[in-house]
Protein backbone atom coordinates (compact mmCIF):
# COMPACT_ATOMS: atom_id res chain seq x y z
CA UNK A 1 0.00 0.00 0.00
CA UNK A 2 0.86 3.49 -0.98
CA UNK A 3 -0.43 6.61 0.91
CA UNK A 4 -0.48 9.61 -0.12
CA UNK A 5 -0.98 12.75 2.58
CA UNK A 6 -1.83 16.46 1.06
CA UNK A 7 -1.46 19.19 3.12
CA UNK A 8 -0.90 23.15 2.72
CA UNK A 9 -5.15 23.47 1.49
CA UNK A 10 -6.51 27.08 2.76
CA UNK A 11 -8.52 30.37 2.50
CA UNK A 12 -7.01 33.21 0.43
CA UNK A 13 -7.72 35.88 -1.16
CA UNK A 14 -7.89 36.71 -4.80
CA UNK A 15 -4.31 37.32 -6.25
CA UNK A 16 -2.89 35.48 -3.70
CA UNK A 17 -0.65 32.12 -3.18
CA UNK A 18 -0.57 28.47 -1.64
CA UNK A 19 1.90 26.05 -1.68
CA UNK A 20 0.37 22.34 -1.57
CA UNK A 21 2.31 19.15 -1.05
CA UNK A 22 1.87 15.58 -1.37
CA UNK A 23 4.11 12.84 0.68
CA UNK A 24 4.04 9.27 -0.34
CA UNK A 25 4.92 6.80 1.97
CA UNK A 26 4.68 2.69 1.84
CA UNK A 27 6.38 0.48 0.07
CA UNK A 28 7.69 2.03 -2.81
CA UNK A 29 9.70 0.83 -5.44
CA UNK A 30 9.45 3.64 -8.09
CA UNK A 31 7.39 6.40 -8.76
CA UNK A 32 6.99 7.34 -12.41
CA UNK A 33 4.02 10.28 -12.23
CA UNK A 34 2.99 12.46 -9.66
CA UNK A 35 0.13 15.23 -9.97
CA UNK A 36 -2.35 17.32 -8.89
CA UNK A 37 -6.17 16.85 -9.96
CA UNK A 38 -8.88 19.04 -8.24
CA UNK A 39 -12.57 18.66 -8.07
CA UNK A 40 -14.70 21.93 -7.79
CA UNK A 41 -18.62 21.27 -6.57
CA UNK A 42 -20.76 19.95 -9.03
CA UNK A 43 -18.07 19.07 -11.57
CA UNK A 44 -15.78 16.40 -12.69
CA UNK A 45 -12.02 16.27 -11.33
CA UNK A 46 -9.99 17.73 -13.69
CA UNK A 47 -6.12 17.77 -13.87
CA UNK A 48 -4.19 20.45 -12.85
CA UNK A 49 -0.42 19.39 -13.78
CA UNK A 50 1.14 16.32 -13.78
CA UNK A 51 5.06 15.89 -13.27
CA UNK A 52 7.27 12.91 -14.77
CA UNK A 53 10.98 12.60 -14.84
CA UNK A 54 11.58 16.07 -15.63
CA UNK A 55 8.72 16.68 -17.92
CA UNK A 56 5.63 18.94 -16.79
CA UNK A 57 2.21 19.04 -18.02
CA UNK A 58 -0.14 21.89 -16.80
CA UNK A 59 -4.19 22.60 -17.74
CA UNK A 60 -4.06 25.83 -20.08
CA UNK A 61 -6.76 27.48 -17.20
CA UNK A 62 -3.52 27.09 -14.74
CA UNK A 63 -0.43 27.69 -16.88
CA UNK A 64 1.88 30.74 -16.10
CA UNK A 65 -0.04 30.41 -12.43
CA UNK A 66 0.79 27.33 -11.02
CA UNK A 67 4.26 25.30 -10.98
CA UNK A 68 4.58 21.65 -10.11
CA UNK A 69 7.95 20.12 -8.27
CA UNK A 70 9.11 17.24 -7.20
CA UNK A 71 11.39 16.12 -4.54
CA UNK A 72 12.41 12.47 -5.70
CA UNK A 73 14.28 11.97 -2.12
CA UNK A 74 11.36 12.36 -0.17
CA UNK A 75 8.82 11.30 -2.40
CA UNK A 76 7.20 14.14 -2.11
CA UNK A 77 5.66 16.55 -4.68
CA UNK A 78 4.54 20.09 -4.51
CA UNK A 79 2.00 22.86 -6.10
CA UNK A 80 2.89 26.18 -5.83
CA UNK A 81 0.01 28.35 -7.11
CA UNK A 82 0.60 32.06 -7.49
CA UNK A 83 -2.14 34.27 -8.29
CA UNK A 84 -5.19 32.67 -7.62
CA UNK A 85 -8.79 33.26 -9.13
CA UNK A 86 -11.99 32.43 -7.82
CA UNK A 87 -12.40 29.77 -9.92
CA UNK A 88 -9.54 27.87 -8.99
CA UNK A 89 -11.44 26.97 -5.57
CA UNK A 90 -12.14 23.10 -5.00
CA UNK A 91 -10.54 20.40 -3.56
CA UNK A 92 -7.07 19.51 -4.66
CA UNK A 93 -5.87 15.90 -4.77
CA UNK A 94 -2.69 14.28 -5.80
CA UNK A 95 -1.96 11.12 -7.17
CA UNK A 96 0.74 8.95 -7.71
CA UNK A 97 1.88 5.97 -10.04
CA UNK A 98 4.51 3.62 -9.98
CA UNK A 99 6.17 0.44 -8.79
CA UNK A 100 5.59 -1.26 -5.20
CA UNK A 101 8.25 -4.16 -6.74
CA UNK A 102 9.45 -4.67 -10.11
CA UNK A 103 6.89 -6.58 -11.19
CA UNK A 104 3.56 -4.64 -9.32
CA UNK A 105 2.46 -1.56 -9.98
CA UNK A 106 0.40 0.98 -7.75
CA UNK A 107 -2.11 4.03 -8.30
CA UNK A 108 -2.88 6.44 -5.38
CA UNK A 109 -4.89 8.95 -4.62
CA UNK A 110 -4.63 11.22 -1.51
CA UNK A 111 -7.68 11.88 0.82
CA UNK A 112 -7.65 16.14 -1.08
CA UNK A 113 -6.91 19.29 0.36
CA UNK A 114 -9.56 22.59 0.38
CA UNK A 115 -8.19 25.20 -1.72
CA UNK A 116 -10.55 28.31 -1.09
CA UNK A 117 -10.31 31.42 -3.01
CA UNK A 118 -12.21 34.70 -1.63
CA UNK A 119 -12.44 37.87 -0.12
């Protein structure tokens, strides 16, 4: 078993910033992909920006906003989002694939974090 635990989730203020991060912890053999995914009431989760190797991926609605790190020592990845709208209120989750051995993979999914955006 993998688990993944979010923190950094809160209430700001139009314009301003968060900083989310993910730890995975378990057996872990490899991770491959980590990344953030958010849900926002009444719609489908959506992805936010994913991060593998070195390679980043980012939704167009978040690009130039938000950057996605990684920290392959501690398993750990991050979302620092700069700027933030309204609309980018929901919960945040991150997920994680990879190897528990060479020969099993995994796919986790954190419990989410409340990003709120207001004034």
């Amino acid at each position: 078993q993998v688990q993944l635990v979010e923190s950094g989730g809160g209430l700001v203020q139009p314009g301003g910033s968060l900083r989310l991060s993910c730890a995975a912890s378990g057996t872990i053999f490899r991770i491959n992909a980590m990344g953030w995914y958010r849900q926002a009431p009444g719609k489908q989760r959506e992805l936010v920006a994913t991060i593998t190797g070195g390679s980043t991926n980012y939704a167009d609605s978040v690009k130039g906003r938000f950057t996605i790190s990684r920290d392959n020592a501690k398993n750990t990845v991050y979302l620092q989002m700069n700027s933030l709208k309204p609309e980018d209120t929901a919960v945040y989750y991150c997920n994680a694939d990879g190897w528990v051995t060479p020969f099993r993979s995994f796919s986790s999914w954190g419990q989410g974090t409340q990003v709120t955006v207001s004034s």
